[in-house]
N, C-alpha and C. Protein backbone atom coordinates (compact mmCIF):
# COMPACT_ATOMS: atom_id res chain seq x y z
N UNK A 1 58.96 142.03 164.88
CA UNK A 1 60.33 142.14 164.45
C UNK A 1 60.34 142.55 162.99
N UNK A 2 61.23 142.98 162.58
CA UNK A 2 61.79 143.44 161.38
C UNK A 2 62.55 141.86 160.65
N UNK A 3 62.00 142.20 159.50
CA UNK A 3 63.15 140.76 158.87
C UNK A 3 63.17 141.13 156.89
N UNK A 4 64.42 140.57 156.38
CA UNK A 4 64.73 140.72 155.02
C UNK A 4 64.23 139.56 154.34
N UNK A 5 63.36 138.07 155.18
CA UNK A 5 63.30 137.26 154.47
C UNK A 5 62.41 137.98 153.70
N UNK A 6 62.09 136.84 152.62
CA UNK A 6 60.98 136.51 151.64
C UNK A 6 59.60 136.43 152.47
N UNK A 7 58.51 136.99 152.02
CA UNK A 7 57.22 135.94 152.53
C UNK A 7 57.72 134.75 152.80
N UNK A 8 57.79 134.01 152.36
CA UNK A 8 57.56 132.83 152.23
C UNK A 8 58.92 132.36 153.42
N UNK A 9 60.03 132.73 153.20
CA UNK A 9 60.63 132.57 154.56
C UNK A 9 60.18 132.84 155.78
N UNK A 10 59.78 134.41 156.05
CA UNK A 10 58.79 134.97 157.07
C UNK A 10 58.00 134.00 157.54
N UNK A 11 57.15 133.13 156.94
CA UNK A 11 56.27 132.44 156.98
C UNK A 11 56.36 130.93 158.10
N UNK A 12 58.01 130.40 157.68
CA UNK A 12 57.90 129.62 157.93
C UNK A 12 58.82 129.87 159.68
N UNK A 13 58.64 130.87 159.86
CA UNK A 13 59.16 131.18 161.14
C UNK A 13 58.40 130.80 162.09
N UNK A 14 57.29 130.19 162.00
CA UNK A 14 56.54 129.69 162.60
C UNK A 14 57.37 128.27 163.38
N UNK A 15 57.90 127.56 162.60
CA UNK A 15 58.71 126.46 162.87
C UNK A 15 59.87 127.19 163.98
N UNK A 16 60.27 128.25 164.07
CA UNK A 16 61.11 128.67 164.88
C UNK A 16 60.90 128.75 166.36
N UNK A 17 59.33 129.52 166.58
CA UNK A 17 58.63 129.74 167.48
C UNK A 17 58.19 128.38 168.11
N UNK A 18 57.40 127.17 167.12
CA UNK A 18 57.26 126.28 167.99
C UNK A 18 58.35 125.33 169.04
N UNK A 19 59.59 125.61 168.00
CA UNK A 19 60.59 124.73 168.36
C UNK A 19 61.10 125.66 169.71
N UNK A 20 60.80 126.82 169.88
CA UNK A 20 61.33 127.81 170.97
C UNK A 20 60.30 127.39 172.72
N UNK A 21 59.01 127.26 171.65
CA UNK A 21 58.13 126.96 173.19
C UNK A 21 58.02 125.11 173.18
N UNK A 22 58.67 124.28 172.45
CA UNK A 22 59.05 122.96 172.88
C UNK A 22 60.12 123.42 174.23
N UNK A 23 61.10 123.54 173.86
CA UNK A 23 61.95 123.82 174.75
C UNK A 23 62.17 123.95 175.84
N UNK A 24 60.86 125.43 176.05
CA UNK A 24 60.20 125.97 177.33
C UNK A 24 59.36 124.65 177.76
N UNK A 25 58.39 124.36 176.97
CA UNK A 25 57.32 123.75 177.62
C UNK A 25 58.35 121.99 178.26
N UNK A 26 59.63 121.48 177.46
CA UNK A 26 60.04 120.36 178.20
C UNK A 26 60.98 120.68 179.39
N UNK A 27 61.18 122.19 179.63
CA UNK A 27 62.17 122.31 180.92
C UNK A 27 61.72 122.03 182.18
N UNK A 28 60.18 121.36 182.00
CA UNK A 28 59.31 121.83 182.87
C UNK A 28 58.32 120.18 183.09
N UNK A 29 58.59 119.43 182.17
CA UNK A 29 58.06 117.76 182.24
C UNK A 29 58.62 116.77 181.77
N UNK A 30 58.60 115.88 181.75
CA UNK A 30 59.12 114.35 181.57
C UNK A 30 59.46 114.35 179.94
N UNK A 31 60.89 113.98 179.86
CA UNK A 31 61.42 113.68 178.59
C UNK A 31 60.49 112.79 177.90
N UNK A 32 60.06 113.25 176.75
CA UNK A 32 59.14 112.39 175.74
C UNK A 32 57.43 112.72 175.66
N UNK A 33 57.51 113.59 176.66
CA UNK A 33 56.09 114.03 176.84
C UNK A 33 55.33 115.03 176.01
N UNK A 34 56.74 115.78 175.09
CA UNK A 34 56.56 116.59 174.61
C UNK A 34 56.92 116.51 172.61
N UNK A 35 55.92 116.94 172.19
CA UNK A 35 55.94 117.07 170.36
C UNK A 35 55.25 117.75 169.70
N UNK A 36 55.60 118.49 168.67
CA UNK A 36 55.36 118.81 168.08
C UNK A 36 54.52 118.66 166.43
N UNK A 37 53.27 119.21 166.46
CA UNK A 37 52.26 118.56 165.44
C UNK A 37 52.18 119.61 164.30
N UNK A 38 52.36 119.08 162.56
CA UNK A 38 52.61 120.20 161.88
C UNK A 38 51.53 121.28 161.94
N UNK A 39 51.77 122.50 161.72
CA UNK A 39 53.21 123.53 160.94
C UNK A 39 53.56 124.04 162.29
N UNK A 40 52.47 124.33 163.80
CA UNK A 40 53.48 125.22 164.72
C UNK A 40 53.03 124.32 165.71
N UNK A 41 52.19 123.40 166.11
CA UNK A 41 51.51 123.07 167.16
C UNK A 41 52.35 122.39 167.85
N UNK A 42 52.36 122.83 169.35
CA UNK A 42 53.19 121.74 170.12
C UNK A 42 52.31 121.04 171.49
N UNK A 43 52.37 119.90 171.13
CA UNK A 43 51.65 118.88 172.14
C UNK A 43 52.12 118.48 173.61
N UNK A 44 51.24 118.35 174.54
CA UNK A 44 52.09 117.98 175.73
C UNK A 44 51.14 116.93 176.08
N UNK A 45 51.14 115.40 176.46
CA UNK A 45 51.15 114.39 176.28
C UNK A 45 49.74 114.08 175.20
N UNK A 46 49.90 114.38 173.97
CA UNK A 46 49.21 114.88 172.85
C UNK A 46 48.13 115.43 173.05
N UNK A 47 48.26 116.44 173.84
CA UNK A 47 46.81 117.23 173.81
C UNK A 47 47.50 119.11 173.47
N UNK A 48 47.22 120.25 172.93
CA UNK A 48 47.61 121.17 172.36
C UNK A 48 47.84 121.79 173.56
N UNK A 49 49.56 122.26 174.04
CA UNK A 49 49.39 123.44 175.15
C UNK A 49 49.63 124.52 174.55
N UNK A 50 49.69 125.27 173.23
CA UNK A 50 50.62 126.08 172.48
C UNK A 50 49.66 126.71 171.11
N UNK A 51 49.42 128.02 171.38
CA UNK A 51 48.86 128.23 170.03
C UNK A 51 50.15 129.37 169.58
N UNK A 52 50.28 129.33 168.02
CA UNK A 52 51.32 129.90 167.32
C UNK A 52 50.89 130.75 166.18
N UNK A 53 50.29 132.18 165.83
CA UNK A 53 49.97 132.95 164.46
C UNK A 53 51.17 134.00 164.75
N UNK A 54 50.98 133.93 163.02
CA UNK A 54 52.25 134.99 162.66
C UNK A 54 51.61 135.73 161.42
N UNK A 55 51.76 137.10 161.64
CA UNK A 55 51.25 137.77 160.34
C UNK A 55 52.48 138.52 159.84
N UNK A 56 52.44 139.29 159.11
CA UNK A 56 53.29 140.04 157.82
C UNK A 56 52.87 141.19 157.25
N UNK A 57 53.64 141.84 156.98
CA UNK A 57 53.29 142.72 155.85
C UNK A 57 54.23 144.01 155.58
N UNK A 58 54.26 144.42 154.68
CA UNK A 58 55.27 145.90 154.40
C UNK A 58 54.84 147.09 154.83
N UNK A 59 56.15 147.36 154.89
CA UNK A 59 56.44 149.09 155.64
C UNK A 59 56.26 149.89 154.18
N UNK A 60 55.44 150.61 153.49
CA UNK A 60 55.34 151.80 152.55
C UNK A 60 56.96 152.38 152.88
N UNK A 61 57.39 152.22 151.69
CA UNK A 61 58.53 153.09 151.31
C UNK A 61 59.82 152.49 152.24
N UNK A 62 59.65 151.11 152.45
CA UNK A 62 61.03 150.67 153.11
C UNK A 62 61.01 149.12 152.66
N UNK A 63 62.13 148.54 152.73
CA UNK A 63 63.12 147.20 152.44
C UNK A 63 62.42 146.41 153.62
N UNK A 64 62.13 144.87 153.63
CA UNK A 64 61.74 144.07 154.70
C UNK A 64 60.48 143.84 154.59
N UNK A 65 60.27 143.14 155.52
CA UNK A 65 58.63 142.88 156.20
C UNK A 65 59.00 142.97 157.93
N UNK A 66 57.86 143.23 157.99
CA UNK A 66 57.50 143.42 159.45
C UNK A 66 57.09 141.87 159.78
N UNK A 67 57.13 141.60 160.95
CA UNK A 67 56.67 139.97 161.23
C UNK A 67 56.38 140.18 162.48
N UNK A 68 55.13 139.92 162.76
CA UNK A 68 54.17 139.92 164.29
C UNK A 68 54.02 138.23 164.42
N UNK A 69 54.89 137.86 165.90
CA UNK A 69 54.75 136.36 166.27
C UNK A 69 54.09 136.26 167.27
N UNK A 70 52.73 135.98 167.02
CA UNK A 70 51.87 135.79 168.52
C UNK A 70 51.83 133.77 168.92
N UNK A 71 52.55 134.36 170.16
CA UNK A 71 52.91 133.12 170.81
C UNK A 71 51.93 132.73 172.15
N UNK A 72 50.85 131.65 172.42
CA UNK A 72 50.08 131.60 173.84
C UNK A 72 50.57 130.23 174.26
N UNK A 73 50.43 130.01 175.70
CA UNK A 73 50.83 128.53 175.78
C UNK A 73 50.50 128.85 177.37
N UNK A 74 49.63 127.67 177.64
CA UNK A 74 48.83 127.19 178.78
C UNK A 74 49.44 127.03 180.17
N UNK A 75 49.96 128.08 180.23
CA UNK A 75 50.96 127.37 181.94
C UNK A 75 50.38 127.20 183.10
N UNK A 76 49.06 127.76 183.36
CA UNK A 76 48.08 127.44 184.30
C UNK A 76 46.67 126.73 184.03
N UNK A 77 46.47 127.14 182.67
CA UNK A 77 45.02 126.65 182.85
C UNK A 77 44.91 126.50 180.73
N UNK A 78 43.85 125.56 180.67
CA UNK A 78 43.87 125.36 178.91
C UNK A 78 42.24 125.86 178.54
N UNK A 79 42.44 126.64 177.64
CA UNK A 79 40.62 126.67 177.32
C UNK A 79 39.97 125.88 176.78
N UNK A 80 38.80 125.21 177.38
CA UNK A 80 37.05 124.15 177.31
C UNK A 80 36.88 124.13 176.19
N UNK A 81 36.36 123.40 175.58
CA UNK A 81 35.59 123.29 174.50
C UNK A 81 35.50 123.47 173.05
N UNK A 82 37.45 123.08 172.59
CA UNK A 82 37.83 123.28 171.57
C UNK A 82 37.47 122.06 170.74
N UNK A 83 37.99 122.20 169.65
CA UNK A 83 37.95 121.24 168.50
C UNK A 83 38.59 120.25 168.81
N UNK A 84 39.77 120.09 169.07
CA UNK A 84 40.70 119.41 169.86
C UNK A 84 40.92 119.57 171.29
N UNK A 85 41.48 118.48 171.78
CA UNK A 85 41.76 118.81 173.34
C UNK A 85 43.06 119.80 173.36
N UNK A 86 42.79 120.14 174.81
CA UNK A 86 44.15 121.38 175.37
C UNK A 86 43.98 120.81 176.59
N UNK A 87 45.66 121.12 176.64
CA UNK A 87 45.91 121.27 178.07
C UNK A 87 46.54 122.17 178.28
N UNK A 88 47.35 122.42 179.54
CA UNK A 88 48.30 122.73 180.47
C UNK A 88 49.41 122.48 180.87
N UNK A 89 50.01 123.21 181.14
CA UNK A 89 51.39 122.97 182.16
C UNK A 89 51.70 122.42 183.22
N UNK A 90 50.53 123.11 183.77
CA UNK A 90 50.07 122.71 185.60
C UNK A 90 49.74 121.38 185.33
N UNK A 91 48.57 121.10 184.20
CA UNK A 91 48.29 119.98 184.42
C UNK A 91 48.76 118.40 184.72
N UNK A 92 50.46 118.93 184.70
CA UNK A 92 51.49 117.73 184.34
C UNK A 92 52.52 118.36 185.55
N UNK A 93 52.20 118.56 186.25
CA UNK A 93 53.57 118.82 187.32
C UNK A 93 52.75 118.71 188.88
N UNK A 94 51.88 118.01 188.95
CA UNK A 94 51.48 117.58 190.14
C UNK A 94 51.37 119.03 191.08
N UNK A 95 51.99 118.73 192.40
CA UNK A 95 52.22 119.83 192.90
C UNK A 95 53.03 121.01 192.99
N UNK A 96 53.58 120.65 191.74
CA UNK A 96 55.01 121.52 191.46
C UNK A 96 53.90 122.98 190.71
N UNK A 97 54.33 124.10 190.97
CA UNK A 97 53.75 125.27 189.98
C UNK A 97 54.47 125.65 189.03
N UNK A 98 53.56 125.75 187.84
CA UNK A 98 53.93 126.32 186.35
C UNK A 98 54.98 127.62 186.64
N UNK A 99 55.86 127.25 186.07
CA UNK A 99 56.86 128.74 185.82
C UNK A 99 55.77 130.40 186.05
N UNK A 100 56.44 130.95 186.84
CA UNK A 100 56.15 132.69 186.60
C UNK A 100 55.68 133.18 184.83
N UNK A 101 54.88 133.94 185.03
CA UNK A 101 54.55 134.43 183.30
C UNK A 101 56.08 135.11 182.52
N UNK A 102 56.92 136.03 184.20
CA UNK A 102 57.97 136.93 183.37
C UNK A 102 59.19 135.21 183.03
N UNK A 103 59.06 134.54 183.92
CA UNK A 103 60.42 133.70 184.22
C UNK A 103 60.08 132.54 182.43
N UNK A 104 58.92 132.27 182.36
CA UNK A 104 58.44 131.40 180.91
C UNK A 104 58.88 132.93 180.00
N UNK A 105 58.03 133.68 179.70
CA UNK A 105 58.79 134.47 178.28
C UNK A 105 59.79 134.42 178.18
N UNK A 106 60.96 134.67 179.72
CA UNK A 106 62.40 135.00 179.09
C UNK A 106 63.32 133.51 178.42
N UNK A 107 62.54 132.35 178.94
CA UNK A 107 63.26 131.33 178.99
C UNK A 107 62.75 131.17 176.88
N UNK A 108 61.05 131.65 177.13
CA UNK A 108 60.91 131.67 175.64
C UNK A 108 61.78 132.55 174.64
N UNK A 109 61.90 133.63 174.78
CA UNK A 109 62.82 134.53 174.18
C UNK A 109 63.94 134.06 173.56
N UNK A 110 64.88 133.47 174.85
CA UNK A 110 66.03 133.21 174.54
C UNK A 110 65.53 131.75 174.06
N UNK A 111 65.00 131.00 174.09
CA UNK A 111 65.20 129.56 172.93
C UNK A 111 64.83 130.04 171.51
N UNK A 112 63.83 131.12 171.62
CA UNK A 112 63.47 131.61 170.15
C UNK A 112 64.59 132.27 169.48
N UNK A 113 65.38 133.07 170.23
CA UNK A 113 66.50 133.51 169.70
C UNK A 113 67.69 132.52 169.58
N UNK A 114 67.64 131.84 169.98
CA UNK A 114 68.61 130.69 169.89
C UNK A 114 68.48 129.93 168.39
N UNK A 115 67.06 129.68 168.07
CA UNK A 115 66.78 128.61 166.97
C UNK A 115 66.42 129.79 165.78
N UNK A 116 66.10 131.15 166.04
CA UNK A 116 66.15 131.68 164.69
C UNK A 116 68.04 132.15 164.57
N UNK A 117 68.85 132.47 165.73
CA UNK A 117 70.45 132.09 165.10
C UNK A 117 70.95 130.97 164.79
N UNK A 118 70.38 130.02 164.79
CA UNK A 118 70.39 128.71 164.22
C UNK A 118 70.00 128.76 162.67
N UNK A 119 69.08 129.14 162.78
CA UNK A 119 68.50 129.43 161.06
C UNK A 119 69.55 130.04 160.13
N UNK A 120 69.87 131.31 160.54
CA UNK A 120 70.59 132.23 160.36
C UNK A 120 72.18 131.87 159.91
N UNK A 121 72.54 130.97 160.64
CA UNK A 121 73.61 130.28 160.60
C UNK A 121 73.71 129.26 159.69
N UNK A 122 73.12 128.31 160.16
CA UNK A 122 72.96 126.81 159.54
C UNK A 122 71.83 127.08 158.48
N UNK A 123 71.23 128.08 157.73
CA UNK A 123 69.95 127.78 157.15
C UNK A 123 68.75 126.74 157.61
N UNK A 124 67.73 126.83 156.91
CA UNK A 124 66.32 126.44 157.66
C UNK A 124 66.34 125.12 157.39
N UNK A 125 67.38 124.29 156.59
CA UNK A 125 67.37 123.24 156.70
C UNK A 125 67.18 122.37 158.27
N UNK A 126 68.83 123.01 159.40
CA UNK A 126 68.95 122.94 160.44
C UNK A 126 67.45 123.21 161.33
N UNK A 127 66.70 124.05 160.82
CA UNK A 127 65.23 124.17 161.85
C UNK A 127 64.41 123.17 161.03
N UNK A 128 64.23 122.68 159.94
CA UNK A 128 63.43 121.62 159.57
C UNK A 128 64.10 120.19 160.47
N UNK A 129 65.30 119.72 160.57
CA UNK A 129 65.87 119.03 161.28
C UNK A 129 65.22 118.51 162.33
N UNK A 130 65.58 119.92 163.07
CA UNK A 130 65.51 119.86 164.26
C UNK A 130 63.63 120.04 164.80
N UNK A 131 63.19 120.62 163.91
CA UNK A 131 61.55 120.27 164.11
C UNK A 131 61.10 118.62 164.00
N UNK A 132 61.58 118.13 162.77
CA UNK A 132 61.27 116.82 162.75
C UNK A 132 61.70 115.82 163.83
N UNK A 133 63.31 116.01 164.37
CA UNK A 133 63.22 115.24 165.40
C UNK A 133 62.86 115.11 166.49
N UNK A 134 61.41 116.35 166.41
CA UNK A 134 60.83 116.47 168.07
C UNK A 134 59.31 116.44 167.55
N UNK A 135 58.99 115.75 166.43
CA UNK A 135 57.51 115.70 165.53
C UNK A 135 57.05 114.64 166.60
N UNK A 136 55.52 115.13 166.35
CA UNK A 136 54.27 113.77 166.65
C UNK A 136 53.76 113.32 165.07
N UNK A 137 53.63 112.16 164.88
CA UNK A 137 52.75 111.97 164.21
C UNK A 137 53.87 111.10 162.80
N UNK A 138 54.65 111.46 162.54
CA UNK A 138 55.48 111.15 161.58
C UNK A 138 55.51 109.46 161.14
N UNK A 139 54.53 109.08 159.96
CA UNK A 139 54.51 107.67 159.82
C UNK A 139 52.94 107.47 160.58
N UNK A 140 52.32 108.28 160.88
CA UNK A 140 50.60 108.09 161.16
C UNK A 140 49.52 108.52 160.46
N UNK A 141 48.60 108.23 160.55
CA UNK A 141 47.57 108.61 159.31
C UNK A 141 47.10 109.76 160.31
N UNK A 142 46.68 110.17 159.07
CA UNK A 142 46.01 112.02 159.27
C UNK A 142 44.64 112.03 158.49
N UNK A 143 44.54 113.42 159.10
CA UNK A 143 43.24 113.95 158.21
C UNK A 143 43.73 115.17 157.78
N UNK A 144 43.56 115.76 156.66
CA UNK A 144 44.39 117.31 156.38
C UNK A 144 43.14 117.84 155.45
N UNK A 145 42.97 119.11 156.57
CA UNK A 145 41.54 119.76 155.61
C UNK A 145 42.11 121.50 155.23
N UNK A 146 42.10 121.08 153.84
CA UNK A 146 42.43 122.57 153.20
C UNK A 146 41.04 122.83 152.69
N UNK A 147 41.23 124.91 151.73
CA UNK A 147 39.83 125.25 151.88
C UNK A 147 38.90 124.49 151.05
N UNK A 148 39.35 123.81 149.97
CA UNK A 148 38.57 123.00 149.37
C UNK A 148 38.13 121.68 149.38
N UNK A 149 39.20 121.11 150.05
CA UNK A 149 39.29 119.69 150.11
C UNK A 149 39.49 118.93 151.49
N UNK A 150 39.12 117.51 151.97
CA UNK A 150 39.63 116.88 153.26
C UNK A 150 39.75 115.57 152.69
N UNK A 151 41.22 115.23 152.39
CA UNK A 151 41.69 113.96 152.61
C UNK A 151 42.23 113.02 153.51
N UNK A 152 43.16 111.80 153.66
CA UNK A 152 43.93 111.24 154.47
C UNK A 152 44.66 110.65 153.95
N UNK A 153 45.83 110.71 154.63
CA UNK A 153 46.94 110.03 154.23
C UNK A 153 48.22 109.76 155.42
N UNK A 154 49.21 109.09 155.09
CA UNK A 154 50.43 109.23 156.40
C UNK A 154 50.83 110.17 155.93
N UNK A 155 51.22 110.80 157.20
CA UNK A 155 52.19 111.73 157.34
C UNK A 155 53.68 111.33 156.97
N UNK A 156 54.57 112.03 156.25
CA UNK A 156 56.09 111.03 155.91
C UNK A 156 57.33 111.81 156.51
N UNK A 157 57.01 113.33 156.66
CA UNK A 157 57.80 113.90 156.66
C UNK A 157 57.77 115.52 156.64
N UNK A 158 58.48 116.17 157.00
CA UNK A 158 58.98 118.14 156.52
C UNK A 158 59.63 117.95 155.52
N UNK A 159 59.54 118.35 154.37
CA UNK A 159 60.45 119.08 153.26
C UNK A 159 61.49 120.39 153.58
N UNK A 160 62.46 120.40 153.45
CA UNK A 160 63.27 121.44 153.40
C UNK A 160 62.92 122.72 153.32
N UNK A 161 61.58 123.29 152.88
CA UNK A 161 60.86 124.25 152.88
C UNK A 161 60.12 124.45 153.77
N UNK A 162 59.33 123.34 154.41
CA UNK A 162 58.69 123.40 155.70
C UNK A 162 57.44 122.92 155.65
N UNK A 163 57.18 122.07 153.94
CA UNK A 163 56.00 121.25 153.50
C UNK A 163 55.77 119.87 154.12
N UNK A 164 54.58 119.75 154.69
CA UNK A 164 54.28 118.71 155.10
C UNK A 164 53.98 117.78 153.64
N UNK A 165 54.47 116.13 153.74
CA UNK A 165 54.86 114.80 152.84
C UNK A 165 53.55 114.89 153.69
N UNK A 166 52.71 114.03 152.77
CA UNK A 166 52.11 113.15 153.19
C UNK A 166 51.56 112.00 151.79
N UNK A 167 51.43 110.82 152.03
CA UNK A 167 51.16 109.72 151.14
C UNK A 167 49.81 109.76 150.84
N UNK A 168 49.13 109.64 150.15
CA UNK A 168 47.50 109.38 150.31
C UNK A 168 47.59 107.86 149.79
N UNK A 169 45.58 107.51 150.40
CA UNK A 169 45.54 106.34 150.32
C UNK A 169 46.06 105.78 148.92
N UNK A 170 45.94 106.52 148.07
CA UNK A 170 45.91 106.07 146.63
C UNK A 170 47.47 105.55 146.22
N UNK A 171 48.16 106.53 147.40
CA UNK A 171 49.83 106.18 147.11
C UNK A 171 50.36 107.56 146.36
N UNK A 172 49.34 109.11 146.24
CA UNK A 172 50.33 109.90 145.56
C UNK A 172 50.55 110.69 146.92
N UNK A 173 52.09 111.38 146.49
CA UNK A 173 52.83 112.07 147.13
C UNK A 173 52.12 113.42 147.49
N UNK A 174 51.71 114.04 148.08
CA UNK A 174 51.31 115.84 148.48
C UNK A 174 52.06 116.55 149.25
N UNK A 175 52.31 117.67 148.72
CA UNK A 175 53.12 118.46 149.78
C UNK A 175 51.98 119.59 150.32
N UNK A 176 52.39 119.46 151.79
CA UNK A 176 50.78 119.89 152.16
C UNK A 176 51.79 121.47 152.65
N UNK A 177 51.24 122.80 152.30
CA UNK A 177 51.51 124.24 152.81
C UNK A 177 50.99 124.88 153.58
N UNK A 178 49.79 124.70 153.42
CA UNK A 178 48.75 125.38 154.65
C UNK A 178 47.59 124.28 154.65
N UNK A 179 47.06 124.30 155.65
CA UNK A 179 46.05 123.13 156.25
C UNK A 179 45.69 123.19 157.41
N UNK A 180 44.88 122.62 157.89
CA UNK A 180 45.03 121.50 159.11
C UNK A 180 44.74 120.05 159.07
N UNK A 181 46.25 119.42 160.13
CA UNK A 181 46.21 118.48 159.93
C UNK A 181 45.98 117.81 161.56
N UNK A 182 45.09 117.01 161.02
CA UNK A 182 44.38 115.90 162.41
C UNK A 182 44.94 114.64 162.50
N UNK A 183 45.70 113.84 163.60
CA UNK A 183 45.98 112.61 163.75
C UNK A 183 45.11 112.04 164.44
N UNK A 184 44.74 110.79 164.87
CA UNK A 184 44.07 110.18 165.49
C UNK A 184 42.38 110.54 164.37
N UNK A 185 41.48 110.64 165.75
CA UNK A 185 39.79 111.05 164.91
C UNK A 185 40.02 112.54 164.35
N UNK A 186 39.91 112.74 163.09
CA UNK A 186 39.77 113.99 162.37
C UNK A 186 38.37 114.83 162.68
């Protein structure tokens, strides 16, 4: 897509996308089964069904950024032998079958378009909101490994920008931007 944000807005469209395949992924299992782990990850009974990259960059001789949202999410089967566990879709609907590939994009589409006219409207406050009230982890200790460093601390919160709060043991405040962050064993 084409867009006038900032980088740094661009960026956090990531929050748009996850909140688009929450949506999808709870039309489809048990209320509560489903959350979201910061900046795009969305969990289905906390194991990852959802991977979320977004890149950027300018058009030579034009206004905007370009924004490529690559969206995957497990509706039949999760791939072995990650860092973290994955699952599935299937894996949670017994004998029921995972949505069609065309019938999941469109349902994705339109929630993604739904929550970036949400943005649009209400500003990204409304998508920080609404990310947080569908968070895992909020008030749990973490592990958060950036390129230099791996600390722990609770998790407290999204900032209005789309910064992960977190407390460290020591008691100072961090606003975490890019990372990864681990709950449970890091």
């Amino acid at each position: 897509m084409r867009t006038q944000r900032t980088p740094a807005d661009a960026a956090r469209m990531s929050f748009v996308a996850a909140l688009a395949v929450h949506d999808l992924v709870e039309t489809h299992v048990p209320a509560g089964t489903v959350g979201l782990k910061w900046p795009n990850d969305v969990l289905l009974a906390g194991r990852k069904v959802s991977g979320i990259l977004i890149e950027s960059g300018t058009v030579k001789g034009e206004d905007g950024l370009w924004l490529a949202i690559g969206i995957g999410v497990n509706l039949a089967h999760a791939p072995d032998g990650l860092e973290r566990p994955a699952t599935s879709l299937a894996e949670h609907l017994g004998e029921t079958r995972p949505p069609a590939f065309e019938d999941a994009l469109q349902r994705l589409a339109e929630a993604f378009e739904g929550w970036r006219e949400t943005w649009d409207n209400l500003g990204f406050g409304a998508i920080a909101d609404a990310w947080t009230a569908r968070a895992a982890g909020i008030g749990q200790t973490c592990v958060v490994r950036l390129d230099r460093e791996t600390f722990d601390g609770v998790a407290e919160g999204l900032d209005p920008d789309g910064a992960l709060r977190l407390r460290t043991a020591g008691g100072e405040l961090r606003r975490i931007h890019a990372g990864d962050v681990f709950f449970g064993e890091g």
